[in-house]
C-alpha atoms as a PDB file:
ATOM      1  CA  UNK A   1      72.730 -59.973  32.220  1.00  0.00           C
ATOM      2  CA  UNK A   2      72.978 -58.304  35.628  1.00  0.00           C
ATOM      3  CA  UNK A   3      71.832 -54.885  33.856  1.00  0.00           C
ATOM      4  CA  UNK A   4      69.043 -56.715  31.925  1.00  0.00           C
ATOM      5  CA  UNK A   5      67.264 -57.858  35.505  1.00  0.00           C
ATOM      6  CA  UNK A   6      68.006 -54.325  36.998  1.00  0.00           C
ATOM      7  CA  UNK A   7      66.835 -52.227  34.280  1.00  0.00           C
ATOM      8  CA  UNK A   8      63.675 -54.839  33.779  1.00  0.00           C
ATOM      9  CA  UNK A   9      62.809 -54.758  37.882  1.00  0.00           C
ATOM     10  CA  UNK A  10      62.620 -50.840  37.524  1.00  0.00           C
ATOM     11  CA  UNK A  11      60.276 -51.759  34.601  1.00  0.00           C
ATOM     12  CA  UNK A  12      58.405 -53.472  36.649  1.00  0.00           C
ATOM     13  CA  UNK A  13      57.820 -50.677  39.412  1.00  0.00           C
ATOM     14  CA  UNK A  14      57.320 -48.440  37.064  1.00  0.00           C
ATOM     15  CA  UNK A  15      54.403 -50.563  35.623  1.00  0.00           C
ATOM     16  CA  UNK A  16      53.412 -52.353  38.525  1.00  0.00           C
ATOM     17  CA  UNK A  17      52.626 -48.309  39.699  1.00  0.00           C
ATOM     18  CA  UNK A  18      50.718 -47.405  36.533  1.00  0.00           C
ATOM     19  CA  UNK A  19      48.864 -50.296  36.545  1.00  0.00           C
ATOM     20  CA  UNK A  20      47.954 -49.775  40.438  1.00  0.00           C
ATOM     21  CA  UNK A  21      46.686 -46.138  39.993  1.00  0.00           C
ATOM     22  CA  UNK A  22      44.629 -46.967  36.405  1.00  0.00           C
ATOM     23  CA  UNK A  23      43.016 -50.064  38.552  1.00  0.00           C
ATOM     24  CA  UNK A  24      42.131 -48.216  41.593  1.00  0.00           C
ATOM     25  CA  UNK A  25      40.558 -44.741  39.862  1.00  0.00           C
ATOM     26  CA  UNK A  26      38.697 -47.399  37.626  1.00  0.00           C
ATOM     27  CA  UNK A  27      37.202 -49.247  40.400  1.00  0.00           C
ATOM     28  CA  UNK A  28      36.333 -46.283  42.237  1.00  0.00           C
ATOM     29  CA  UNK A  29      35.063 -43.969  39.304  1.00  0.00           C
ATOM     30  CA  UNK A  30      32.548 -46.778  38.299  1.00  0.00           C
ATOM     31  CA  UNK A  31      29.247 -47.015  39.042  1.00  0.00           C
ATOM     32  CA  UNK A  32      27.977 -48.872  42.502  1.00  0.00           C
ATOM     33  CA  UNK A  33      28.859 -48.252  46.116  1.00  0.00           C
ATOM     34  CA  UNK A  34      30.541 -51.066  48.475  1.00  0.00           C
ATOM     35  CA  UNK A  35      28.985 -49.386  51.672  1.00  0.00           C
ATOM     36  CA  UNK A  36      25.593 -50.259  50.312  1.00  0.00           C
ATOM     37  CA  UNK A  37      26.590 -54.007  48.845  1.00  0.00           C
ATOM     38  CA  UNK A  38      28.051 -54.595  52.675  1.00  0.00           C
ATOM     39  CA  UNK A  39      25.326 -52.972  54.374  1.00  0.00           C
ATOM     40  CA  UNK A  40      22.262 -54.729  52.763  1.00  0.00           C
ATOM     41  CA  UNK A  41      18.961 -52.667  51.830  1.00  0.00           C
ATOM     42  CA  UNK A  42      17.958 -52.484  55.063  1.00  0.00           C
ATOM     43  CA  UNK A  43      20.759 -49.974  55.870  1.00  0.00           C
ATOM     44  CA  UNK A  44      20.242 -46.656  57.196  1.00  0.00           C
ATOM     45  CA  UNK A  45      22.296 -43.225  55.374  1.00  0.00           C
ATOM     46  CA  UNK A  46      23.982 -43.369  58.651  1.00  0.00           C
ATOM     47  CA  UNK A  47      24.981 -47.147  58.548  1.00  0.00           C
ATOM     48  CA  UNK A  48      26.605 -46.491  55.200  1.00  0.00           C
ATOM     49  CA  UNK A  49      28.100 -43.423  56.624  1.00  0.00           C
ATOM     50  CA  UNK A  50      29.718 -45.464  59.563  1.00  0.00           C
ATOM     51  CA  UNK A  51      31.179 -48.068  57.147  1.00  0.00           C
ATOM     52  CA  UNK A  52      32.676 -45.711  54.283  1.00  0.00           C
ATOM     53  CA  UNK A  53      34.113 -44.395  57.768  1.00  0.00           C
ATOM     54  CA  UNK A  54      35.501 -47.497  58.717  1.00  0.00           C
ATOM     55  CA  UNK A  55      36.680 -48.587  55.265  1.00  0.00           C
ATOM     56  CA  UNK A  56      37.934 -45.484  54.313  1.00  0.00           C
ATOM     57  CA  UNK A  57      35.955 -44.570  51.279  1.00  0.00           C
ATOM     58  CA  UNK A  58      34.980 -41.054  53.372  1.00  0.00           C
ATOM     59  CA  UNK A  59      38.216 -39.800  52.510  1.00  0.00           C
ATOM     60  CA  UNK A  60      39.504 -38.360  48.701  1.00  0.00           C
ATOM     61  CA  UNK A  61      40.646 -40.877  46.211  1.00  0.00           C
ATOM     62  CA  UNK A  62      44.099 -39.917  46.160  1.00  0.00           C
ATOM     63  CA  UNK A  63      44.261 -39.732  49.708  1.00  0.00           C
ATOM     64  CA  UNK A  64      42.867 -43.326  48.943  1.00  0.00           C
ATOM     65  CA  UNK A  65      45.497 -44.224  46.758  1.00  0.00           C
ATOM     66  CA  UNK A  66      48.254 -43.148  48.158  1.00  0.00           C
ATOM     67  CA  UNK A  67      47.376 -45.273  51.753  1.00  0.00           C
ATOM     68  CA  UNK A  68      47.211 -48.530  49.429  1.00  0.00           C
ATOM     69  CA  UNK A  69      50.141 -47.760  47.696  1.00  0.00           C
ATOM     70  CA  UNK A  70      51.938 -47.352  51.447  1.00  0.00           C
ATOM     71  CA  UNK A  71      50.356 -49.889  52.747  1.00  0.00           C
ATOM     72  CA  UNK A  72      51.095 -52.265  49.300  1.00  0.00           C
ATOM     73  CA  UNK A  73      55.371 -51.064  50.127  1.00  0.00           C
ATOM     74  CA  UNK A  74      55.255 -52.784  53.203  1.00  0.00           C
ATOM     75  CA  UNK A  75      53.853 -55.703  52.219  1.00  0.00           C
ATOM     76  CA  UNK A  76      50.171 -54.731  52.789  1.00  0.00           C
ATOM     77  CA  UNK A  77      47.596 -55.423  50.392  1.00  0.00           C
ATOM     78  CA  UNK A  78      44.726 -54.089  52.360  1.00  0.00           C
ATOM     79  CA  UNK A  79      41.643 -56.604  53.315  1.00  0.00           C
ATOM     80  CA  UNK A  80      38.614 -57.823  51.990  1.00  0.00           C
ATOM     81  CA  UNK A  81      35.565 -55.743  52.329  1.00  0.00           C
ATOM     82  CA  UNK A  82      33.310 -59.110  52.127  1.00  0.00           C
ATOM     83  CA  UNK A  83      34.963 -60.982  54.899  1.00  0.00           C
ATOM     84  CA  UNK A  84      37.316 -58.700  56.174  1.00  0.00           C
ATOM     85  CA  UNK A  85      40.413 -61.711  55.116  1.00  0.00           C
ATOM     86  CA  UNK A  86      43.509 -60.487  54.371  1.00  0.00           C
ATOM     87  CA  UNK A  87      43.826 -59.778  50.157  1.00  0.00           C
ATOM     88  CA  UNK A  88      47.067 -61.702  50.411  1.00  0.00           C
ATOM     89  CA  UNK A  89      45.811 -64.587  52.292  1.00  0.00           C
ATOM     90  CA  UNK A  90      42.923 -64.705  49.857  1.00  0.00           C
ATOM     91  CA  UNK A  91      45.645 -64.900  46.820  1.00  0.00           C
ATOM     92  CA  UNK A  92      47.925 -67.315  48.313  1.00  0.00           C
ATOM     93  CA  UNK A  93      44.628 -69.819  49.146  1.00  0.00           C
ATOM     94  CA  UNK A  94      43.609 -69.532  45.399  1.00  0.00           C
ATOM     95  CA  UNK A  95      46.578 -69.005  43.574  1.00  0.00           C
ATOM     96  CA  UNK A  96      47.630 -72.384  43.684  1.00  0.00           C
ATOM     97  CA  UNK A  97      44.827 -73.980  41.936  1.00  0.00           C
ATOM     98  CA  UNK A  98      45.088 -70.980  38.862  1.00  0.00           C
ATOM     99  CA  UNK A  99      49.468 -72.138  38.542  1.00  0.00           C
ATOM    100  CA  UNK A 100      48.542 -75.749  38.152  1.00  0.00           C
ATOM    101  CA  UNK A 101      45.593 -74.954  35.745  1.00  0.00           C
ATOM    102  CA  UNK A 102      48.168 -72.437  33.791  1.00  0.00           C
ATOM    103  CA  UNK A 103      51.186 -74.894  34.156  1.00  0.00           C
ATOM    104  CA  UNK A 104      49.101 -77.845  32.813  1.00  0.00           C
ATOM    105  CA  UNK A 105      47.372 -75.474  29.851  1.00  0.00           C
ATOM    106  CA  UNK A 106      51.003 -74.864  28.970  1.00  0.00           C
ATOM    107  CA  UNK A 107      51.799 -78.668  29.110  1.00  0.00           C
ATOM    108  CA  UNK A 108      49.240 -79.461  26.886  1.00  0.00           C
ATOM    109  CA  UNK A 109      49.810 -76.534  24.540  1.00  0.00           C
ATOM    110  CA  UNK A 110      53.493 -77.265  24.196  1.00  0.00           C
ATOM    111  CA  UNK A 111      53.586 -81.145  23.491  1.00  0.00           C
ATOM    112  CA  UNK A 112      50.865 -80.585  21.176  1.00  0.00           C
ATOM    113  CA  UNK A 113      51.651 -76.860  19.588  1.00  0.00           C
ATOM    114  CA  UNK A 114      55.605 -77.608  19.097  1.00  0.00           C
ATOM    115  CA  UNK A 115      55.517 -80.881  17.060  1.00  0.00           C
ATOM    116  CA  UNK A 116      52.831 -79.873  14.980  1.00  0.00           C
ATOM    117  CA  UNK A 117      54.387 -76.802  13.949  1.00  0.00           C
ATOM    118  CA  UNK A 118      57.185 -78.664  13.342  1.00  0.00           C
ATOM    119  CA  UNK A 119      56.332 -81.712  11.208  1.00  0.00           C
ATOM    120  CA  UNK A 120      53.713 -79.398   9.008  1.00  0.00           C
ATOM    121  CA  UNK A 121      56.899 -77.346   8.172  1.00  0.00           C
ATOM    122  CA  UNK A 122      58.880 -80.278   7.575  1.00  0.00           C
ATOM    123  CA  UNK A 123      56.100 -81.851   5.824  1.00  0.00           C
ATOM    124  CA  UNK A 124      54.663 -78.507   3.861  1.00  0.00           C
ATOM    125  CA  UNK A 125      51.741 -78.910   2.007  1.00  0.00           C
ATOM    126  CA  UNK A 126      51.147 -82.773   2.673  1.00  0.00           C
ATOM    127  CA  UNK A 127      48.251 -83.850   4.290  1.00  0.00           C
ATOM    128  CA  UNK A 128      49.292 -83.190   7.774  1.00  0.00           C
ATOM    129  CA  UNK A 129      50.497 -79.832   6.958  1.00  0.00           C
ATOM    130  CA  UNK A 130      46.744 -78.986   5.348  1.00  0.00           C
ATOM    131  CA  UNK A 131      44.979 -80.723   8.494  1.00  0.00           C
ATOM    132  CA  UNK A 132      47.171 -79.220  11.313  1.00  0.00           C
ATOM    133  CA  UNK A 133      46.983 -75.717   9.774  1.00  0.00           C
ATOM    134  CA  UNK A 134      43.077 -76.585   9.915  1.00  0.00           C
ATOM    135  CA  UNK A 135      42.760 -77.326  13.189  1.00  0.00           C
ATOM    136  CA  UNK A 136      44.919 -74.859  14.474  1.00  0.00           C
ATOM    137  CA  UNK A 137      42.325 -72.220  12.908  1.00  0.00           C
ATOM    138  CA  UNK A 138      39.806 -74.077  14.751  1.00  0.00           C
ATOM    139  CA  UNK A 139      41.353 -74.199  18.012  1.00  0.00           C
ATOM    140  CA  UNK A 140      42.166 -69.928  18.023  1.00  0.00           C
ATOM    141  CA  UNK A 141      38.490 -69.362  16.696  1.00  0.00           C
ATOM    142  CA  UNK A 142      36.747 -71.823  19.320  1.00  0.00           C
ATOM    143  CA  UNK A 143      35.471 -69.990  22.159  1.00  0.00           C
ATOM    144  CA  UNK A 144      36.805 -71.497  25.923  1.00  0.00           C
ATOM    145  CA  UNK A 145      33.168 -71.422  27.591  1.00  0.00           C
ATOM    146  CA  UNK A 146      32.195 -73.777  24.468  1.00  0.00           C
ATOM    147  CA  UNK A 147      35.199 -75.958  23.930  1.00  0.00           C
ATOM    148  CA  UNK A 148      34.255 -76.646  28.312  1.00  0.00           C
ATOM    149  CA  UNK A 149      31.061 -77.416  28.049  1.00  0.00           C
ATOM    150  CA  UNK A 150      31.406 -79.840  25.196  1.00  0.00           C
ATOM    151  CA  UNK A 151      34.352 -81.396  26.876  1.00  0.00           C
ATOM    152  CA  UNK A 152      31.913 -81.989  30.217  1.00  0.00           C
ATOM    153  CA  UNK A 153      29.407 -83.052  28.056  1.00  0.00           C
ATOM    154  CA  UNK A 154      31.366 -85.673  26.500  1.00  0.00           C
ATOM    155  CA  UNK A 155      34.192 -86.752  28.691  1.00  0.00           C
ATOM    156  CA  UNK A 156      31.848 -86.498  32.076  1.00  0.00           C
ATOM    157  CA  UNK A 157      28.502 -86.435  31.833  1.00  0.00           C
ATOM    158  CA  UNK A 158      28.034 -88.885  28.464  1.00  0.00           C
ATOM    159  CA  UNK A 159      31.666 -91.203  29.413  1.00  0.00           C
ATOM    160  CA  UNK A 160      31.797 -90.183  32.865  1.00  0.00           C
ATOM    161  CA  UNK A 161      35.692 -90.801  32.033  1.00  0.00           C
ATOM    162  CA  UNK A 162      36.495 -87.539  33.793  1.00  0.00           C
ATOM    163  CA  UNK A 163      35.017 -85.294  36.864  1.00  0.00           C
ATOM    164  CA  UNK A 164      32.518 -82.775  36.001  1.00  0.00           C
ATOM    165  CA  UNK A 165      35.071 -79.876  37.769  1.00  0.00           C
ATOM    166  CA  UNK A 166      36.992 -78.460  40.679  1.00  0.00           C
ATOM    167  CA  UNK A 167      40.519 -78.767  41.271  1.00  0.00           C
ATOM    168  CA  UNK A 168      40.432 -80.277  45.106  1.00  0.00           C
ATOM    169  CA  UNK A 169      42.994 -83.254  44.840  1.00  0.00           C
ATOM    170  CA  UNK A 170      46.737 -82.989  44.800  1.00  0.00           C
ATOM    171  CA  UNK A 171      48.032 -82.330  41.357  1.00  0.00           C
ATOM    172  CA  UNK A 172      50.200 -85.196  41.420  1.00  0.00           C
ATOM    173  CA  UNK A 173      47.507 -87.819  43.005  1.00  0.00           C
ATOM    174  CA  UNK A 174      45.684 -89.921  39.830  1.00  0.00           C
ATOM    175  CA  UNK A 175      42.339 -88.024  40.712  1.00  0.00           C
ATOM    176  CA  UNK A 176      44.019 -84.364  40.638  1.00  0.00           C
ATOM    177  CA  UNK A 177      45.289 -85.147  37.122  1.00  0.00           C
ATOM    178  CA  UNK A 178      41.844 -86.424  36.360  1.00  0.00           C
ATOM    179  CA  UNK A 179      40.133 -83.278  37.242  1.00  0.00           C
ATOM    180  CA  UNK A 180      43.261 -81.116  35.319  1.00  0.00           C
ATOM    181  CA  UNK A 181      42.952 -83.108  32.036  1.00  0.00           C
ATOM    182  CA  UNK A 182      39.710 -81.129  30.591  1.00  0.00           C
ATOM    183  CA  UNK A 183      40.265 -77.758  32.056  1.00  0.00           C
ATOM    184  CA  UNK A 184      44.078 -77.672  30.871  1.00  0.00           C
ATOM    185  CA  UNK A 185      42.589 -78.878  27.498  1.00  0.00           C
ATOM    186  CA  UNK A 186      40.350 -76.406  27.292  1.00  0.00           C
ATOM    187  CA  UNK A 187      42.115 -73.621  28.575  1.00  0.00           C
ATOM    188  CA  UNK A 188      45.712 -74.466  26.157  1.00  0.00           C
ATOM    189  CA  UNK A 189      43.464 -75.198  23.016  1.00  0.00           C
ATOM    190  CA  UNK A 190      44.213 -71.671  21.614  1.00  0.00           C
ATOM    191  CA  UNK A 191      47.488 -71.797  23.048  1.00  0.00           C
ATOM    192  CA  UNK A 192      48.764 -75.147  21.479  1.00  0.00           C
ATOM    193  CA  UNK A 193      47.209 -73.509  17.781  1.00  0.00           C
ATOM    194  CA  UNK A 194      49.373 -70.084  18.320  1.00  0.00           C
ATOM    195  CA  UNK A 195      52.483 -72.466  19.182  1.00  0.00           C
ATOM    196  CA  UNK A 196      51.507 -74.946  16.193  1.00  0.00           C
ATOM    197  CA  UNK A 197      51.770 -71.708  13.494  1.00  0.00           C
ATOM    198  CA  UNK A 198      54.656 -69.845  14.726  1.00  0.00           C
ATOM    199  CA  UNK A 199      56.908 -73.247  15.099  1.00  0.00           C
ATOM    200  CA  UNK A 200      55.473 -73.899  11.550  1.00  0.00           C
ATOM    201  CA  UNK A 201      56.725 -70.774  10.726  1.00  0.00           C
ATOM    202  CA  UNK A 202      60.052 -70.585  12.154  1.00  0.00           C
ATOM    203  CA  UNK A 203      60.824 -73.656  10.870  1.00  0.00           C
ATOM    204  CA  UNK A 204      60.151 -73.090   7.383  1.00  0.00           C
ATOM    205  CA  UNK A 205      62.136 -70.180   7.661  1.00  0.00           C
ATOM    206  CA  UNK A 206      65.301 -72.012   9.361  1.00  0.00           C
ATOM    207  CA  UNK A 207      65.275 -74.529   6.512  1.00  0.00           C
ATOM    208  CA  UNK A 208      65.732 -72.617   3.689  1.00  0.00           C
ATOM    209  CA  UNK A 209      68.622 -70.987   5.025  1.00  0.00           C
ATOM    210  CA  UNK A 210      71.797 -71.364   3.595  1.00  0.00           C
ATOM    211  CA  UNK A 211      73.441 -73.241   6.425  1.00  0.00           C
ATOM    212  CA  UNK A 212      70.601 -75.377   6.671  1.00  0.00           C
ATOM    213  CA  UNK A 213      71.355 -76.367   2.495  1.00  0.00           C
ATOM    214  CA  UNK A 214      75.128 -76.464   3.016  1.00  0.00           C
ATOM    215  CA  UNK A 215      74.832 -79.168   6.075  1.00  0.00           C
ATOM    216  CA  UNK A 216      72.321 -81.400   3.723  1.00  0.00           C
ATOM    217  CA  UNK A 217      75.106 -80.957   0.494  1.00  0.00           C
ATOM    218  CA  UNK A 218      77.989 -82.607   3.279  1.00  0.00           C
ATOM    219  CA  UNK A 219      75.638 -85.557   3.407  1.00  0.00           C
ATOM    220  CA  UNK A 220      74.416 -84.455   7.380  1.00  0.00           C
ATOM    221  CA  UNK A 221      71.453 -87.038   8.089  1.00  0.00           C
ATOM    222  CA  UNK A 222      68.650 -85.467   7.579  1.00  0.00           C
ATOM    223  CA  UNK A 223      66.854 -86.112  11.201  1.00  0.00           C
ATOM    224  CA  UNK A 224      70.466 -84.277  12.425  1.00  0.00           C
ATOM    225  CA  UNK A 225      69.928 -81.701  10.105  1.00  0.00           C
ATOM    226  CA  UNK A 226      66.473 -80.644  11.311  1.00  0.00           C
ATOM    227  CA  UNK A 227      66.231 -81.751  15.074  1.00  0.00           C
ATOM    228  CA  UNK A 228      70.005 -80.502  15.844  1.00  0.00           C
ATOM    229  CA  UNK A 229      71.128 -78.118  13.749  1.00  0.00           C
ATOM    230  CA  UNK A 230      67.469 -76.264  12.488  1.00  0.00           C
ATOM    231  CA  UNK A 231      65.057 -77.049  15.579  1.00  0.00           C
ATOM    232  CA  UNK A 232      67.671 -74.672  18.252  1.00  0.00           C
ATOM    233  CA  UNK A 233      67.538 -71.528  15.508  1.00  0.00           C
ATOM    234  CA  UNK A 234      63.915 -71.872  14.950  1.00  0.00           C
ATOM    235  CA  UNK A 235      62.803 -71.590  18.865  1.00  0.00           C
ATOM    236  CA  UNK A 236      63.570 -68.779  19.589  1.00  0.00           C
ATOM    237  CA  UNK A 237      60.303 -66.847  18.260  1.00  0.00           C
ATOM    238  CA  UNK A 238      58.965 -69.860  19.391  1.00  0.00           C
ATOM    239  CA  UNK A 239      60.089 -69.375  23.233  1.00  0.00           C
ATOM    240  CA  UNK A 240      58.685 -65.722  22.785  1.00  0.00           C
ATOM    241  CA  UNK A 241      55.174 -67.246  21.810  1.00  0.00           C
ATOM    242  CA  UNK A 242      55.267 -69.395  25.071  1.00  0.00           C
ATOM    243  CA  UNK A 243      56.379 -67.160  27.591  1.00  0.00           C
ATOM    244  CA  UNK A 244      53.971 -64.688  26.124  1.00  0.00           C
ATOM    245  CA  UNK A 245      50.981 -67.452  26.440  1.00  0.00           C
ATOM    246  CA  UNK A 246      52.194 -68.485  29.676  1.00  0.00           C
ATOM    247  CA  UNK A 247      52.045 -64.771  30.791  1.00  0.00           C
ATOM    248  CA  UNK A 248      48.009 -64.710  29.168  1.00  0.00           C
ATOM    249  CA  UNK A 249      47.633 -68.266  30.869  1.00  0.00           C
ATOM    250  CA  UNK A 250      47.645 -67.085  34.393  1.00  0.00           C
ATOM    251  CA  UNK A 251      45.593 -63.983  34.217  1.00  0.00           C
ATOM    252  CA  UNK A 252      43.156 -65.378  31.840  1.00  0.00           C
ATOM    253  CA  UNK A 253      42.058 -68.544  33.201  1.00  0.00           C
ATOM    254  CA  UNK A 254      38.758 -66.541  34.173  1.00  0.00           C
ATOM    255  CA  UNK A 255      36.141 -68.053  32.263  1.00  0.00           C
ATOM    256  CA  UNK A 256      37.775 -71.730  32.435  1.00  0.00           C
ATOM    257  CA  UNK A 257      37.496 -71.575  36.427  1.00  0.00           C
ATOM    258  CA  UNK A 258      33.824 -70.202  35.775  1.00  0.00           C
ATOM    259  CA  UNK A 259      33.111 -73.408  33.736  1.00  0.00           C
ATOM    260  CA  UNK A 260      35.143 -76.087  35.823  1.00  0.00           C
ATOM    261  CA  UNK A 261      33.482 -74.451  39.266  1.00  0.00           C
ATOM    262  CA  UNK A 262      37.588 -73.771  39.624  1.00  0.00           C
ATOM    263  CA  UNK A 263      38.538 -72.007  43.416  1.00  0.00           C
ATOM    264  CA  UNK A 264      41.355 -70.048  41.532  1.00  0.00           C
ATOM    265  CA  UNK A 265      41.858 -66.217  41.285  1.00  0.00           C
ATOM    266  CA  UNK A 266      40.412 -66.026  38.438  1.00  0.00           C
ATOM    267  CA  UNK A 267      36.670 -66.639  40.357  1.00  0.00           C
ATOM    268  CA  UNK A 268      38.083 -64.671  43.406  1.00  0.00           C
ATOM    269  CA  UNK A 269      38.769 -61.444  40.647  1.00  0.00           C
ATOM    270  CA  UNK A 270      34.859 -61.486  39.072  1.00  0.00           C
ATOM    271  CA  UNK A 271      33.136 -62.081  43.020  1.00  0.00           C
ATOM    272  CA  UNK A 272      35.481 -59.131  44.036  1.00  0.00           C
ATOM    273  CA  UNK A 273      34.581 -56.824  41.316  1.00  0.00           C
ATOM    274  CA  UNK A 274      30.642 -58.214  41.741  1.00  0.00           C
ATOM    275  CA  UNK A 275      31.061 -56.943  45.258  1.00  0.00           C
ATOM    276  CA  UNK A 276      32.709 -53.777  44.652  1.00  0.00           C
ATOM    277  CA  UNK A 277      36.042 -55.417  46.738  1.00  0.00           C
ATOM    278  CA  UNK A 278      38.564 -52.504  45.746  1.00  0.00           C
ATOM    279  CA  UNK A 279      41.593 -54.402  47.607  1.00  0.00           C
ATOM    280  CA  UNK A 280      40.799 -57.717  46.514  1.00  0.00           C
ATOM    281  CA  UNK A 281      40.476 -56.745  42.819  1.00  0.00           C
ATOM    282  CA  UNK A 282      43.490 -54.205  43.379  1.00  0.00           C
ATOM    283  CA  UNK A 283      45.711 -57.025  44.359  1.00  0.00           C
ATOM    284  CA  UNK A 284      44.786 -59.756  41.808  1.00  0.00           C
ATOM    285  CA  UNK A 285      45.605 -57.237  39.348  1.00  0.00           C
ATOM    286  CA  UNK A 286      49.090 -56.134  39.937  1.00  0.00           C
ATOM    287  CA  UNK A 287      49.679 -60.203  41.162  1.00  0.00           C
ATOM    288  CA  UNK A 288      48.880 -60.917  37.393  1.00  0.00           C
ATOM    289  CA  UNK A 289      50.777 -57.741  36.064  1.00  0.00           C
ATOM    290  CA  UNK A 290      54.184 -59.397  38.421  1.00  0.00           C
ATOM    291  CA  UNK A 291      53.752 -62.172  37.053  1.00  0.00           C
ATOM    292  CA  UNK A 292      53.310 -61.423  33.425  1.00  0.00           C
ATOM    293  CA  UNK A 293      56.669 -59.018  33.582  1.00  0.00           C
ATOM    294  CA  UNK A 294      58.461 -61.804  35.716  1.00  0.00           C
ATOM    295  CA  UNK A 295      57.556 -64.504  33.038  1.00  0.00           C
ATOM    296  CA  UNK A 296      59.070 -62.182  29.841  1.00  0.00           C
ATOM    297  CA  UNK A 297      62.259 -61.351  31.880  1.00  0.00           C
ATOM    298  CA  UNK A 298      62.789 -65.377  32.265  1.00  0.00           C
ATOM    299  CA  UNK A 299      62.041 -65.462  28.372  1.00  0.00           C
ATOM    300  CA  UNK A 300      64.521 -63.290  27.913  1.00  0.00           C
ATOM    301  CA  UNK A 301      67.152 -64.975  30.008  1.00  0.00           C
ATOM    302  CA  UNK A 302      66.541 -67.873  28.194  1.00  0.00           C
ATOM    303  CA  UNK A 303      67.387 -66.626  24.896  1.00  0.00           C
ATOM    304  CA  UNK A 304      70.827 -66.522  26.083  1.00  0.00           C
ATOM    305  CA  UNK A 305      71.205 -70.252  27.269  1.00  0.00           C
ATOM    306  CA  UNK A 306      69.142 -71.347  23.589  1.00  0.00           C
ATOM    307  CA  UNK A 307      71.516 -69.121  21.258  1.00  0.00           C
ATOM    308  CA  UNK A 308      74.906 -67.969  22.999  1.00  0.00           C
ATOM    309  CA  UNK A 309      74.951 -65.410  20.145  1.00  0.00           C
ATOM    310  CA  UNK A 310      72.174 -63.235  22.036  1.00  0.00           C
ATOM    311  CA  UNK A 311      74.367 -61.192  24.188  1.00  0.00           C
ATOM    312  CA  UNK A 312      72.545 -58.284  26.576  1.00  0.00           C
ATOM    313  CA  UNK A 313      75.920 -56.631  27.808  1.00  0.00           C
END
């Protein structure tokens, strides 16, 4: 296990590097210059002179490069070129409100994915099976910007049973879970479908195994036989699916903080890159890219603790 998280954290340099150097040339070989979005159009060639000076953007890209990526080893993710705040105090304000929005998106794609999957497999081609394999096509083909604005059309502005948007209470106050129910609905929709069909899956494949027929011939109760014995084999593509969505949750929640007026750093990525803010765009990037490497090396320590036959020595 020990060589797993040490072979998997020189992974992640390795990609956390790529990923750095395709961001920054990107951001700097596109069209638009930050001297003239800071400056205004009533600045002179020789204000944008002085502050491409001051910022730096005088000087050759990988000369560029390589001060961010010195500056980013000791802890230094450069600052803002809108407000001149610190990239990492911008993160840490915002991130907050993106991990609740991704943990409850998860929440809600989990209890609802996971039991669907598994009583449509359990119940194949009933009813339920037909109508949850239905709706899970619905909720992978529905677009997020949609499923939000019905949702606020409905639930707040027709009901008024929930808030229009914004995640300013404390997730664990009555009103914070108020204003997390329609984003985190929104946002796990697609989530809970992919969950639904794979657990589907997995469990139709677990229960025609031969085990799985041997254990019902002994006379094994049949809820033992399926939520003991069948339900711990079948999760493990299952846990993949998650960690993977989880991973997708936290650097896609983009268009759902867009919709639900959302502070996260998903808002704080599109104003950077509207602005031309190399370091804060920089630095939400390769936060996302951490995180999405961190998640899959957890995924992968949990195999281990699911099925003790999954051995990484």
């Amino acid at each position: 296990m020990i060589g797993l998280i040490a072979k998997r954290f020189l992974q992640l340099l390795l990609l956390l590097v790529g990923i750095s150097f395709l961001v920054f040339m990107s951001m700097h070989l596109a069209p638009g210059d930050p001297a003239t979005i800071i400056g205004g159009p009533t600045a002179t060639e020789s204000d944008l002179s002085a502050i491409r000076e001051e910022l730096g953007l005088n000087k050759p890209v990988l000369i560029q490069y390589f001060e961010y990526v010195g500056g980013v080893l000791q802890g230094d993710l450069g600052y803002s070129f809108q407000n001149n705040q610190g990239v990492a105090e911008a993160i840490a304000t915002r991130f907050p409100q993106t991990l609740n929005l991704a943990i409850g998106s998860m929440i809600v794609a989990v209890i609802i994915g996971v039991p669907a999957g598994i009583i449509s497999a359990i119940k194949q081609n009933s009813w339920f099976d037909f109508s949850s394999t239905t709706i899970a096509l619905a909720g992978i083909s529905i677009p997020n910007f949609w499923l939000g604005a019905m949702l606020i059309l409905v639930f707040s502005v027709q009901l008024q049973w929930l808030p229009v948007g914004g995640l300013s209470a404390p997730f664990w106050t009555i009103e914070g879970i108020k204003q997390l129910i329609l984003p985190a609905i929104t946002l796990g929709t697609a989530s809970a479908a992919m969950i639904a069909r794979m657990s589907r899956s997995a469990m139709l494949e677990v229960i025609r195994a031969d085990y799985i027929r041997t254990a019902r011939a002994k006379g094994v109760h049949n809820n033992t036989v399926i939520w003991i014995h069948a339900l711990r084999n079948a999760m493990i593509p299952v846990i993949t699916v998650i960690g993977l969505n989880f991973g997708f949750l936290l650097g896609g929640t983009i268009i759902t903080e867009q919709v639900f007026a959302i502070n996260g750093v998903g808002r704080l990525m599109i104003d950077a890159i509207a602005a031309r803010d190399f370091p804060v765009v920089q630095g939400t990037v390769l936060l996302v890219a951490t995180l999405f490497v961190v998640v899959n090396l957890v995924v992968d320590i949990v195999y281990a603790f699911v099925d003790p036959r999954i051995s990484y020595e």
